[in-house]
PDB file of N, CA and C in Angstrom:
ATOM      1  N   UNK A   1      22.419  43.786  41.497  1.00  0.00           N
ATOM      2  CA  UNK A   1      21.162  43.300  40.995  1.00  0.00           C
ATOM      3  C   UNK A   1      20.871  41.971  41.683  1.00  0.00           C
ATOM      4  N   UNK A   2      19.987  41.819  42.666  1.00  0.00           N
ATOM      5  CA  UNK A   2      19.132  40.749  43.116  1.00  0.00           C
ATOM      6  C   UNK A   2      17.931  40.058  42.082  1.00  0.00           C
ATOM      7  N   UNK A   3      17.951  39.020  42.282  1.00  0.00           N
ATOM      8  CA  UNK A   3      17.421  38.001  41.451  1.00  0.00           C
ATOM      9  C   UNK A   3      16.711  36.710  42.361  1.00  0.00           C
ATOM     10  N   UNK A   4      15.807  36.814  42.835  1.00  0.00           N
ATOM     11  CA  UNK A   4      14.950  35.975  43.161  1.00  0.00           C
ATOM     12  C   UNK A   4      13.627  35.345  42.271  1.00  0.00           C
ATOM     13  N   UNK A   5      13.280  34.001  42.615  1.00  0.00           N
ATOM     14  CA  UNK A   5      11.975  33.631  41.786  1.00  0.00           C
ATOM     15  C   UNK A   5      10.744  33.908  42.929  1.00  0.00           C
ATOM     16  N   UNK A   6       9.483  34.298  41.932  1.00  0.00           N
ATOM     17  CA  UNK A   6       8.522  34.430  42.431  1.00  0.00           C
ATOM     18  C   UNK A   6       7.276  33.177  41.462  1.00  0.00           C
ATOM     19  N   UNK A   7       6.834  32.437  41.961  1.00  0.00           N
ATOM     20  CA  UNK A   7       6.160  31.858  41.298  1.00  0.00           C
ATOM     21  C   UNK A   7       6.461  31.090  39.853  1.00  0.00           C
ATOM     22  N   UNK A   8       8.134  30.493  40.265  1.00  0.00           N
ATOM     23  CA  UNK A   8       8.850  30.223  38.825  1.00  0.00           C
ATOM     24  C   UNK A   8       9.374  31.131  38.242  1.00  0.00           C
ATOM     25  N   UNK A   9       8.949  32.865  38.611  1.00  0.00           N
ATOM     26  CA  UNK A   9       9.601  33.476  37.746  1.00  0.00           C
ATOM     27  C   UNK A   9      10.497  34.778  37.969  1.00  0.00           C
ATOM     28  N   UNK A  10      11.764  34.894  37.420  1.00  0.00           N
ATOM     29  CA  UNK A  10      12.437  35.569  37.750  1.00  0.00           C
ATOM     30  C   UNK A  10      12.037  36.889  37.875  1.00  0.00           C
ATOM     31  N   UNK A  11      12.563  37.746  39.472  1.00  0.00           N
ATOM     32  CA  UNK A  11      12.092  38.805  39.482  1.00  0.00           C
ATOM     33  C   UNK A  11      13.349  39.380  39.983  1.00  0.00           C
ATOM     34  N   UNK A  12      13.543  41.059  39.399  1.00  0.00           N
ATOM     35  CA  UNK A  12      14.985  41.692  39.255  1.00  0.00           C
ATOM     36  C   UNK A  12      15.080  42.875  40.524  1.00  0.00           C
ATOM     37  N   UNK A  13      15.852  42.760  41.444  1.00  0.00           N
ATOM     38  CA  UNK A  13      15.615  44.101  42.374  1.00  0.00           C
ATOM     39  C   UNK A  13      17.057  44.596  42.304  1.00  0.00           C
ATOM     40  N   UNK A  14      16.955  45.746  41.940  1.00  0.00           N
ATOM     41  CA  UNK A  14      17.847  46.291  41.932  1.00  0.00           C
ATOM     42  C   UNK A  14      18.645  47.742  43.371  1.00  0.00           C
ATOM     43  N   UNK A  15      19.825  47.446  43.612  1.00  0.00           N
ATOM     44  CA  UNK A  15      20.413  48.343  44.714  1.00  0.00           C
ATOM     45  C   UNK A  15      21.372  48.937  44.024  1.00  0.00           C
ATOM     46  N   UNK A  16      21.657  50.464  45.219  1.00  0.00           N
ATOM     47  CA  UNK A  16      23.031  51.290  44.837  1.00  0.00           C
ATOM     48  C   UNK A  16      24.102  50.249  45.404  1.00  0.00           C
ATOM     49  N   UNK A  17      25.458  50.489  45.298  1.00  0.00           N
ATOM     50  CA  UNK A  17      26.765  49.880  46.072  1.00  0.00           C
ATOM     51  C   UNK A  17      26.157  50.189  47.434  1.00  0.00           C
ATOM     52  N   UNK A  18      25.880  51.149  47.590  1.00  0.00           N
ATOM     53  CA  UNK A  18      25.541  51.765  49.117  1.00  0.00           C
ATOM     54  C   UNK A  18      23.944  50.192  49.829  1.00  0.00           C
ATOM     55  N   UNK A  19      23.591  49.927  49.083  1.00  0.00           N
ATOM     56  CA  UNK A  19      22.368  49.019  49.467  1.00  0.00           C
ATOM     57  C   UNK A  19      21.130  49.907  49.229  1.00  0.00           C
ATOM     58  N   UNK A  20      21.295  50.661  49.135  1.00  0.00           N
ATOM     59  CA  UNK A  20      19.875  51.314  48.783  1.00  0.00           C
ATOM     60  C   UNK A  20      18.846  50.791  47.683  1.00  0.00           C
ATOM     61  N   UNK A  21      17.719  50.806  47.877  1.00  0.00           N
ATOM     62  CA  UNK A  21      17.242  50.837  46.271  1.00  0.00           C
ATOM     63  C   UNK A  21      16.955  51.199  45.493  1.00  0.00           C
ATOM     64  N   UNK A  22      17.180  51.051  44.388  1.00  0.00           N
ATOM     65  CA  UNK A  22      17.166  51.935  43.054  1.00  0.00           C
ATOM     66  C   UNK A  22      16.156  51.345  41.997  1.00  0.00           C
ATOM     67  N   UNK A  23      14.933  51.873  41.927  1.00  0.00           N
ATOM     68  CA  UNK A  23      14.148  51.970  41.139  1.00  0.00           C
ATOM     69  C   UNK A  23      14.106  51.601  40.078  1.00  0.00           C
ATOM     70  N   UNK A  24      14.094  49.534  39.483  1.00  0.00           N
ATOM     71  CA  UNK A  24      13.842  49.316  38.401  1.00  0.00           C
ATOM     72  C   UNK A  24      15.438  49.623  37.428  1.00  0.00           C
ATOM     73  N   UNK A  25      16.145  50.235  38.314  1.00  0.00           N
ATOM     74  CA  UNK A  25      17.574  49.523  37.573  1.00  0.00           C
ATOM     75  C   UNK A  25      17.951  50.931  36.921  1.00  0.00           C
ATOM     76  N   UNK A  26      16.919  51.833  37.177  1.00  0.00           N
ATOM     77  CA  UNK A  26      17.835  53.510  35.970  1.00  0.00           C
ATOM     78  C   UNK A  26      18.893  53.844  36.532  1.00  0.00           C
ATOM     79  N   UNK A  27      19.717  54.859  35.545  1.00  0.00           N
ATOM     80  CA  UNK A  27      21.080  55.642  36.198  1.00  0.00           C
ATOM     81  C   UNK A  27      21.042  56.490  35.176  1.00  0.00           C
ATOM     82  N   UNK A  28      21.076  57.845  36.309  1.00  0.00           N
ATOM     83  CA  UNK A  28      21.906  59.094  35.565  1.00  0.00           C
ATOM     84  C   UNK A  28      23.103  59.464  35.611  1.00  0.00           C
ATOM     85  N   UNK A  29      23.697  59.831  34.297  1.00  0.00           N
ATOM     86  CA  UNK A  29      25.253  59.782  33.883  1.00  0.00           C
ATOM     87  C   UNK A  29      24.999  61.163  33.871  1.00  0.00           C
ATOM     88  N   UNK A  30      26.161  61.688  34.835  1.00  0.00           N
ATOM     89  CA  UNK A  30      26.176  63.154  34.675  1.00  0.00           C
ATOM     90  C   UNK A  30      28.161  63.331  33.977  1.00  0.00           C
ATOM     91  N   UNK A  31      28.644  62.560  34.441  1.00  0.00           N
ATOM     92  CA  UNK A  31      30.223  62.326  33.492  1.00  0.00           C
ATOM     93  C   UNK A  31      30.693  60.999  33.821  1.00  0.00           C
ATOM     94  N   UNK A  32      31.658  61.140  32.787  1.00  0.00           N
ATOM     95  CA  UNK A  32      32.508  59.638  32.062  1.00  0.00           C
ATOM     96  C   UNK A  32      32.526  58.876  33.471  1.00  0.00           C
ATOM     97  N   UNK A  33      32.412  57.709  33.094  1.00  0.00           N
ATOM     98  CA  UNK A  33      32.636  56.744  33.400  1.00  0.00           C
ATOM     99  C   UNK A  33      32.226  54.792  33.549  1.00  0.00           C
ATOM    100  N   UNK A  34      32.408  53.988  34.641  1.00  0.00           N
ATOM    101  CA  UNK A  34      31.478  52.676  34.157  1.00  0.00           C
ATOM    102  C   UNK A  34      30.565  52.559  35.674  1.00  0.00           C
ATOM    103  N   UNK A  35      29.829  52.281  34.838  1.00  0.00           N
ATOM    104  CA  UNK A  35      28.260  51.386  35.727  1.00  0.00           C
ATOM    105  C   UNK A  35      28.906  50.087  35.892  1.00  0.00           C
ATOM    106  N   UNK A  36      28.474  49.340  37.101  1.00  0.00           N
ATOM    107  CA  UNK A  36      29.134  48.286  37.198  1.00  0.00           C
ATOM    108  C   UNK A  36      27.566  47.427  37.759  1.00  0.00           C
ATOM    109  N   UNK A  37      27.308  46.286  37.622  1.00  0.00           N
ATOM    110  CA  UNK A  37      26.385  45.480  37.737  1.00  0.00           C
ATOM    111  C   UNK A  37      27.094  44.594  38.240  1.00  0.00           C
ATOM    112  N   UNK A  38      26.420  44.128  39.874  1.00  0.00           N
ATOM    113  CA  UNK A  38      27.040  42.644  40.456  1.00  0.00           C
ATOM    114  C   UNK A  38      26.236  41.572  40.270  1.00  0.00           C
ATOM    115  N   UNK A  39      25.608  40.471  40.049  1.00  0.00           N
ATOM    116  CA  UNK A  39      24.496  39.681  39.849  1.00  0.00           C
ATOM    117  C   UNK A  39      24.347  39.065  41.453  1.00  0.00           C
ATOM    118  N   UNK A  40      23.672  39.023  42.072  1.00  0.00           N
ATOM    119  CA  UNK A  40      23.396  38.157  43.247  1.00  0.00           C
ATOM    120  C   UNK A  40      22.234  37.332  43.175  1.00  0.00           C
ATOM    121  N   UNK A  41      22.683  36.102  43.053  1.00  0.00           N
ATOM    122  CA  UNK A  41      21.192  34.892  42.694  1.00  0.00           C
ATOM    123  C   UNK A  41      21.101  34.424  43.632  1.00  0.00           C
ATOM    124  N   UNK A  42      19.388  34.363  44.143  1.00  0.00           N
ATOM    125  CA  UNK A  42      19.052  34.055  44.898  1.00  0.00           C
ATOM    126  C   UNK A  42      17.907  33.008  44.302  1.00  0.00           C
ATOM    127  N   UNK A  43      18.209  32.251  43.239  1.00  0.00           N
ATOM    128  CA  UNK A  43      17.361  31.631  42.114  1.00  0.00           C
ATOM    129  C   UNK A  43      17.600  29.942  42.002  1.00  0.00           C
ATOM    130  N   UNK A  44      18.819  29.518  42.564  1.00  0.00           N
ATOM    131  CA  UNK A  44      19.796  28.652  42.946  1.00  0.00           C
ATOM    132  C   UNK A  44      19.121  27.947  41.714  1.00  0.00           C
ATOM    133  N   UNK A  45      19.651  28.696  40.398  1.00  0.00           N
ATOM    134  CA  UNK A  45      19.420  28.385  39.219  1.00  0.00           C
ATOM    135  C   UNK A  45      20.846  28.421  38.084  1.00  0.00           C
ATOM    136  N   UNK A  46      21.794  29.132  39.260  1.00  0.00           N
ATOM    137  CA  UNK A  46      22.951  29.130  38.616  1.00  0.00           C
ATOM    138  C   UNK A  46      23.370  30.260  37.570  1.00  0.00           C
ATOM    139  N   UNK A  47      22.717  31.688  38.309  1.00  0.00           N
ATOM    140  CA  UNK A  47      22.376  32.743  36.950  1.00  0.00           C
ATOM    141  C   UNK A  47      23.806  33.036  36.648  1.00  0.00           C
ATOM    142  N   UNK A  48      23.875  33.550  35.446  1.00  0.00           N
ATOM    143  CA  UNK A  48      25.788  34.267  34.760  1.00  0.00           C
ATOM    144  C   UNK A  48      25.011  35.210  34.022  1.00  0.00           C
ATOM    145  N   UNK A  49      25.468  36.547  34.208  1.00  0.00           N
ATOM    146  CA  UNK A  49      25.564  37.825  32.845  1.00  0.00           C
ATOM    147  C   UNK A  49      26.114  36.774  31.536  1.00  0.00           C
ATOM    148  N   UNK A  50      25.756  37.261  30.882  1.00  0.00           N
ATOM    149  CA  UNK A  50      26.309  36.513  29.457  1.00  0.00           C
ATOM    150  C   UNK A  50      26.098  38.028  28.381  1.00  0.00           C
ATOM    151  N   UNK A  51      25.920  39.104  28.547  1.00  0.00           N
ATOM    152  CA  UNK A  51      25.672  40.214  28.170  1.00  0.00           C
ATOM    153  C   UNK A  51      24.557  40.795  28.256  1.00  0.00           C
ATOM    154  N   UNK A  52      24.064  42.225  27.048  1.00  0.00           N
ATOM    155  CA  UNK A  52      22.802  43.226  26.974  1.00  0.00           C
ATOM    156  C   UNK A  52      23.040  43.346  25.909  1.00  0.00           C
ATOM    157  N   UNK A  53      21.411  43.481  25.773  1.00  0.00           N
ATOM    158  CA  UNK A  53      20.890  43.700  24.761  1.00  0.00           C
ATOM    159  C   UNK A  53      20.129  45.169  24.783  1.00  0.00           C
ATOM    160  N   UNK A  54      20.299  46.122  23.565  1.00  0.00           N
ATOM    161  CA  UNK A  54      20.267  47.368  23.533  1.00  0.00           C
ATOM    162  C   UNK A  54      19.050  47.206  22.511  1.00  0.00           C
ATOM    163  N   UNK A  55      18.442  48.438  23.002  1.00  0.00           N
ATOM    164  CA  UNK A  55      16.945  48.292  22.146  1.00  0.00           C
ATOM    165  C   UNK A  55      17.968  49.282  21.123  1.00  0.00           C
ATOM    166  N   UNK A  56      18.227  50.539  21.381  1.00  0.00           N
ATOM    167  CA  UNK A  56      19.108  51.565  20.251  1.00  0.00           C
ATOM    168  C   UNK A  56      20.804  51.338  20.626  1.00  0.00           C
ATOM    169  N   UNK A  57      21.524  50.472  20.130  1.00  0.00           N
ATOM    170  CA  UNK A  57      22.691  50.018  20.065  1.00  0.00           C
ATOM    171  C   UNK A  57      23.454  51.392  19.566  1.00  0.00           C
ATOM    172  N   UNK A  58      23.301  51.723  18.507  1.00  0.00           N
ATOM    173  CA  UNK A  58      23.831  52.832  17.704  1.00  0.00           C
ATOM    174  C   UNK A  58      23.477  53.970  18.068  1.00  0.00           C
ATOM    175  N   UNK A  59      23.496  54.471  19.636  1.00  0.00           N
ATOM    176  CA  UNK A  59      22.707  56.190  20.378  1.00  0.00           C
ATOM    177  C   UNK A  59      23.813  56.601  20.770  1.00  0.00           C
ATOM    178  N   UNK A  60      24.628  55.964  21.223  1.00  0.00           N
ATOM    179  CA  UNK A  60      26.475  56.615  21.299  1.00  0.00           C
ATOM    180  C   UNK A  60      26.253  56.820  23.353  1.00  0.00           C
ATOM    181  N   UNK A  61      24.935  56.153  23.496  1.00  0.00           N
ATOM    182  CA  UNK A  61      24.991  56.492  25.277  1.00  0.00           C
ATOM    183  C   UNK A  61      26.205  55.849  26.179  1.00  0.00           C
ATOM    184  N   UNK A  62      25.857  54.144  25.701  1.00  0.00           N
ATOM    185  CA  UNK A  62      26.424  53.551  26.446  1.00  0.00           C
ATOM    186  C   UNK A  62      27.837  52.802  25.003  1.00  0.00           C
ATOM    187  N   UNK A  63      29.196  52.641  25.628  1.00  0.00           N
ATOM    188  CA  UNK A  63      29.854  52.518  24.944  1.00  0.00           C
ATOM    189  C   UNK A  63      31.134  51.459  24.426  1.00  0.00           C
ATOM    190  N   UNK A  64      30.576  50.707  25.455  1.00  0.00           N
ATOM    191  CA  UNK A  64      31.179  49.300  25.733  1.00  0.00           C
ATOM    192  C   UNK A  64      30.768  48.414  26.905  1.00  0.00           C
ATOM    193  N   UNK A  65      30.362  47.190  26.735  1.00  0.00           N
ATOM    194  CA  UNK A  65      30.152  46.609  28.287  1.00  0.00           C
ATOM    195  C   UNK A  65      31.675  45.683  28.193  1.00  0.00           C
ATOM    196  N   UNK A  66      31.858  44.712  29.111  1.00  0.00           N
ATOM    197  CA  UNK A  66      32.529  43.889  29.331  1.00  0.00           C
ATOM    198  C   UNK A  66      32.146  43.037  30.703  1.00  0.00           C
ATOM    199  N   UNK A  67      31.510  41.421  30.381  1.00  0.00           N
ATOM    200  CA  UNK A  67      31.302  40.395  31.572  1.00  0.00           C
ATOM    201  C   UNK A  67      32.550  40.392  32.221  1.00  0.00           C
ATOM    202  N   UNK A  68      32.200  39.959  33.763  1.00  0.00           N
ATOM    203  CA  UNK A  68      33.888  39.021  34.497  1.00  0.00           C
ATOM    204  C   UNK A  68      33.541  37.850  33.564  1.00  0.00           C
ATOM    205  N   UNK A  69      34.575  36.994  34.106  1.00  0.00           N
ATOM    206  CA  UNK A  69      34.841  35.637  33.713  1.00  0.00           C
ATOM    207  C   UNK A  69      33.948  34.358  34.133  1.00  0.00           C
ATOM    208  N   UNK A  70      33.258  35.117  35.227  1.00  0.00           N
ATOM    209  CA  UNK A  70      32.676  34.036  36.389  1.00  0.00           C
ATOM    210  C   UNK A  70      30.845  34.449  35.790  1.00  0.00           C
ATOM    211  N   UNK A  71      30.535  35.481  35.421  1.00  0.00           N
ATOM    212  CA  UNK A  71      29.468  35.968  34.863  1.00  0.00           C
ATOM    213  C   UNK A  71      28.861  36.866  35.799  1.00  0.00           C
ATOM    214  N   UNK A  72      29.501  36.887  36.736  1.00  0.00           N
ATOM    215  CA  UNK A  72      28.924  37.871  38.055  1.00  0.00           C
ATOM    216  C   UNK A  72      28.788  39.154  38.516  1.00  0.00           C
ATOM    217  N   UNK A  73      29.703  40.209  37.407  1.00  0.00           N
ATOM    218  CA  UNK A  73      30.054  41.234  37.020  1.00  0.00           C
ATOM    219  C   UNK A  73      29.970  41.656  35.970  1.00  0.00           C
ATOM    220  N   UNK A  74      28.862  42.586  35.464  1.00  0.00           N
ATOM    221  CA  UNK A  74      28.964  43.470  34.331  1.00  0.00           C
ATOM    222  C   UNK A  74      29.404  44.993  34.107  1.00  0.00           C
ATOM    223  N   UNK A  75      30.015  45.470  33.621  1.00  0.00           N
ATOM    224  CA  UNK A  75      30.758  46.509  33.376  1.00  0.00           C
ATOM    225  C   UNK A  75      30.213  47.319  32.019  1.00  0.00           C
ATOM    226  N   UNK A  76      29.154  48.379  32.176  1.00  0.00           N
ATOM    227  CA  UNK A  76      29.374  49.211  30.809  1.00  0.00           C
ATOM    228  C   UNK A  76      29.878  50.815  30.926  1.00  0.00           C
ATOM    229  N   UNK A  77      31.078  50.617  29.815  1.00  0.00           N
ATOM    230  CA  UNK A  77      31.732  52.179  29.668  1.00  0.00           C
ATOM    231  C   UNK A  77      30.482  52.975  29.660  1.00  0.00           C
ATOM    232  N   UNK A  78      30.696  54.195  29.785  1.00  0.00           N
ATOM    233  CA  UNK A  78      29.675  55.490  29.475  1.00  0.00           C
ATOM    234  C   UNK A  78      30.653  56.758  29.645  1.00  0.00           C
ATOM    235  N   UNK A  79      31.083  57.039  28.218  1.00  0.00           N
ATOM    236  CA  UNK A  79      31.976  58.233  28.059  1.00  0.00           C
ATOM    237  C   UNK A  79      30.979  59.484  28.239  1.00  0.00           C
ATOM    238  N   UNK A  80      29.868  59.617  28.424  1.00  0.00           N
ATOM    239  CA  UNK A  80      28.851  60.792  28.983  1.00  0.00           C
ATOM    240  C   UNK A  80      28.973  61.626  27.304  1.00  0.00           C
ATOM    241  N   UNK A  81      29.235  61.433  25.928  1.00  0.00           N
ATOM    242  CA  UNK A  81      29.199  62.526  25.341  1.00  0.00           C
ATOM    243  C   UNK A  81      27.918  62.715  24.302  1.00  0.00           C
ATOM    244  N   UNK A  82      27.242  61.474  24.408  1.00  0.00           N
ATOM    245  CA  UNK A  82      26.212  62.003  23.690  1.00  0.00           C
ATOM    246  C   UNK A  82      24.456  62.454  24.999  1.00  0.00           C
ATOM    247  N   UNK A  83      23.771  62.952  24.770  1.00  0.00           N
ATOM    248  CA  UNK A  83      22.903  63.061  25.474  1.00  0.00           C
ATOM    249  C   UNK A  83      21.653  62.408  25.249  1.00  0.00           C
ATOM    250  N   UNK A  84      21.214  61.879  26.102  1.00  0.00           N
ATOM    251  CA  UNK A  84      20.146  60.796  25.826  1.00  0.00           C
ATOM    252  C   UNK A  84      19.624  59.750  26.722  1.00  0.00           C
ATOM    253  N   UNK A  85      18.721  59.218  26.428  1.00  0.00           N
ATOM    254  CA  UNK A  85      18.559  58.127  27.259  1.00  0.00           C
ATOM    255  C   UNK A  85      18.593  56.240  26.186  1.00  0.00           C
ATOM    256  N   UNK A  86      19.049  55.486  27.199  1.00  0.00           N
ATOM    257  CA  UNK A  86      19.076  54.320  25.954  1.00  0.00           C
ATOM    258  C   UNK A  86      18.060  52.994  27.011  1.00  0.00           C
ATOM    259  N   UNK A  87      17.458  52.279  26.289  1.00  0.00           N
ATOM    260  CA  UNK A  87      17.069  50.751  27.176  1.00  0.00           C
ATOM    261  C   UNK A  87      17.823  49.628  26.912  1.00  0.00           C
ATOM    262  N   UNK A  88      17.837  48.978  27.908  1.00  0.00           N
ATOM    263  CA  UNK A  88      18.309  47.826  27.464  1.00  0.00           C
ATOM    264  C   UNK A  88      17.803  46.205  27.988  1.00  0.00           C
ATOM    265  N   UNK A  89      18.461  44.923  28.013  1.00  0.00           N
ATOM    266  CA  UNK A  89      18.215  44.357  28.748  1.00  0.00           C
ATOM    267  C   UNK A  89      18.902  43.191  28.861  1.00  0.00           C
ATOM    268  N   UNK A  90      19.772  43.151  30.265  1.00  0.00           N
ATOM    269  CA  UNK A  90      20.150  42.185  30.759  1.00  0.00           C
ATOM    270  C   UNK A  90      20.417  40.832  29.951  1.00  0.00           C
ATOM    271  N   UNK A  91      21.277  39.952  29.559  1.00  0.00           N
ATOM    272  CA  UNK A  91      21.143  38.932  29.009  1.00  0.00           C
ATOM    273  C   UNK A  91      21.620  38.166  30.336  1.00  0.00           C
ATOM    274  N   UNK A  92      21.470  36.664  30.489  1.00  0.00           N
ATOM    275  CA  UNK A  92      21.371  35.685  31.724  1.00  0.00           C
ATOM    276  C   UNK A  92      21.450  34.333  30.907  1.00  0.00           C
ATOM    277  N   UNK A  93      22.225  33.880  31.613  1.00  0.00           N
ATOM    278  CA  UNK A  93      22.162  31.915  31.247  1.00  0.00           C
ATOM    279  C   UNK A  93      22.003  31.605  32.733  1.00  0.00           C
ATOM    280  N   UNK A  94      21.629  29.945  32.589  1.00  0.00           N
ATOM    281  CA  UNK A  94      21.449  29.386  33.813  1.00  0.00           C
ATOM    282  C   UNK A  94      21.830  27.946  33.691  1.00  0.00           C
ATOM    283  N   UNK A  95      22.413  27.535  35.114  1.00  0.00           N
ATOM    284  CA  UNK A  95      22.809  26.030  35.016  1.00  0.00           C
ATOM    285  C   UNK A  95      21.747  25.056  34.875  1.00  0.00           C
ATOM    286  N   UNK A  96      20.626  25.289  34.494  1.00  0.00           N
ATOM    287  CA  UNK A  96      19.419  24.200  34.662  1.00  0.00           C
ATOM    288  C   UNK A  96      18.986  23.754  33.156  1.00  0.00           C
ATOM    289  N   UNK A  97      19.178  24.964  32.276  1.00  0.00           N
ATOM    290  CA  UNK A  97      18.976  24.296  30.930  1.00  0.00           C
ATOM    291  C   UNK A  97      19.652  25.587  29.958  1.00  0.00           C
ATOM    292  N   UNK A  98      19.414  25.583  28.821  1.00  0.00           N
ATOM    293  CA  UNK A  98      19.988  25.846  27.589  1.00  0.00           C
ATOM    294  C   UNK A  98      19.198  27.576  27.280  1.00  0.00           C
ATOM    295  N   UNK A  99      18.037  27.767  27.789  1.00  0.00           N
ATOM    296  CA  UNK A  99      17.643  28.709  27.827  1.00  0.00           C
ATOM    297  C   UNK A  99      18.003  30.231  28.048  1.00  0.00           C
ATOM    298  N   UNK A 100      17.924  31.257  27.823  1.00  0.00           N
ATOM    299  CA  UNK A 100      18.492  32.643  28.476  1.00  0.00           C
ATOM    300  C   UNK A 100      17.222  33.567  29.315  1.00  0.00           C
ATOM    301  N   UNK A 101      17.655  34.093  30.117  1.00  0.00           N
ATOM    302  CA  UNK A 101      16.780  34.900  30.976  1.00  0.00           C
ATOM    303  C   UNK A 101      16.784  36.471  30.453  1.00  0.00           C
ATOM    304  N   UNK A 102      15.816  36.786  29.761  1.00  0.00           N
ATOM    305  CA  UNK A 102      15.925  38.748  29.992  1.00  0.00           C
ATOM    306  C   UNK A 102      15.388  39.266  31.503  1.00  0.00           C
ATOM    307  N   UNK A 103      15.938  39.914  31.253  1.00  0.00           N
ATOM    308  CA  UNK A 103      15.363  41.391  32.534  1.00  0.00           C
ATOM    309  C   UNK A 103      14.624  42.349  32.158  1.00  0.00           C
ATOM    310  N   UNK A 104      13.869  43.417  33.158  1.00  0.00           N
ATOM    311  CA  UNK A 104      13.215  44.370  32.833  1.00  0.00           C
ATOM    312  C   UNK A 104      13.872  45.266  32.263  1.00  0.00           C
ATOM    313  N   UNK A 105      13.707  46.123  31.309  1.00  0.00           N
ATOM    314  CA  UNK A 105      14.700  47.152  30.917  1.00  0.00           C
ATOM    315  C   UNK A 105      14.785  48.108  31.460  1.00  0.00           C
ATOM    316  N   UNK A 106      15.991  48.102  32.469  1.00  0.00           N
ATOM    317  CA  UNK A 106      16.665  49.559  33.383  1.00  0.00           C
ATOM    318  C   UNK A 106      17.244  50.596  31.528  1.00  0.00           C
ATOM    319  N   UNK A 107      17.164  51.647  31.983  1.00  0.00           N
ATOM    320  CA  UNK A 107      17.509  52.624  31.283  1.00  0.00           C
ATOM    321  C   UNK A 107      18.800  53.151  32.032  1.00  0.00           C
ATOM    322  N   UNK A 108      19.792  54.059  31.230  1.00  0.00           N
ATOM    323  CA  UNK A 108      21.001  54.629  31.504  1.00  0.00           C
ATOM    324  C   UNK A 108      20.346  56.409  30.602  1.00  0.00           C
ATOM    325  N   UNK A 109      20.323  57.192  31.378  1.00  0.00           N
ATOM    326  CA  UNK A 109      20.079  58.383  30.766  1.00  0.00           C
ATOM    327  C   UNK A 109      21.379  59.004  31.247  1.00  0.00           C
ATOM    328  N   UNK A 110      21.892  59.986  29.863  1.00  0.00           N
ATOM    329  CA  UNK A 110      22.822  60.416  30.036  1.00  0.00           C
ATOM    330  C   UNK A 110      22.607  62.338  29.712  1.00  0.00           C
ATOM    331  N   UNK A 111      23.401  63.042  30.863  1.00  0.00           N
ATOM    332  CA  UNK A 111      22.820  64.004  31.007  1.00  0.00           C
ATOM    333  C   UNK A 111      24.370  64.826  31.523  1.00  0.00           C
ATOM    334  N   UNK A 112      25.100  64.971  30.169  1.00  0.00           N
ATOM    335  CA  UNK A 112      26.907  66.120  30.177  1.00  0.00           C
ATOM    336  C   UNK A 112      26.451  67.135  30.602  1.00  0.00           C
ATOM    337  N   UNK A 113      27.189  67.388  31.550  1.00  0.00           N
ATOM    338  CA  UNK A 113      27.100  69.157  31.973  1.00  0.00           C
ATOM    339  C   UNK A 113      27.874  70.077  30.883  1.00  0.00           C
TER     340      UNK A 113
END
């Protein structure tokens, strides 16, 4: 996840590992496993994951996240067993003040064979 400002304000681009881009941040879960989110700031605002926020917490999609230490890495489980789609959004701190940053809400749709 790229993070540049446009006019003061944070704007989210999102890539595969591969560099490609991926459309606003979705992923289809076809089996178990974790989504991994790298943060790359280009905001020289000092961004850190600090977690997500789930519009439906309780949908059984997504099933654990876990930050690195450094805030630069987000990690959410997805055991693939319920079917569905969930939103969410990004939580962000920054070294400039006390404030938190949301993101657009990428979706995780999950889709067990």
């Amino acid at each position: 996840m790229l993070v540049h400002l446009e006019n003061g304000e944070p704007v989210f681009n999102y890539q595969t590992s591969g560099g490609q881009p991926l459309a606003n941040g979705d992923v289809t879960v076809t089996e178990a496993g974790t989504i991994t989110y790298q943060l790359v700031d280009h905001t020289g605002k000092g961004l850190r994951f600090i977690g997500v926020g789930f519009v439906t917490p309780f949908d059984g999609i997504i099933d654990a996240i876990t930050v690195s230490s450094d805030g630069q890495l987000l990690q959410m489980l997805d055991m693939d067993r319920s079917a569905g789609t969930t939103k969410f959004q990004f939580v962000l701190t920054n070294a400039t003040n006390t404030l938190m940053v949301l993101s657009p809400d990428p979706q995780v749709k999950n889709d067990p064979s």
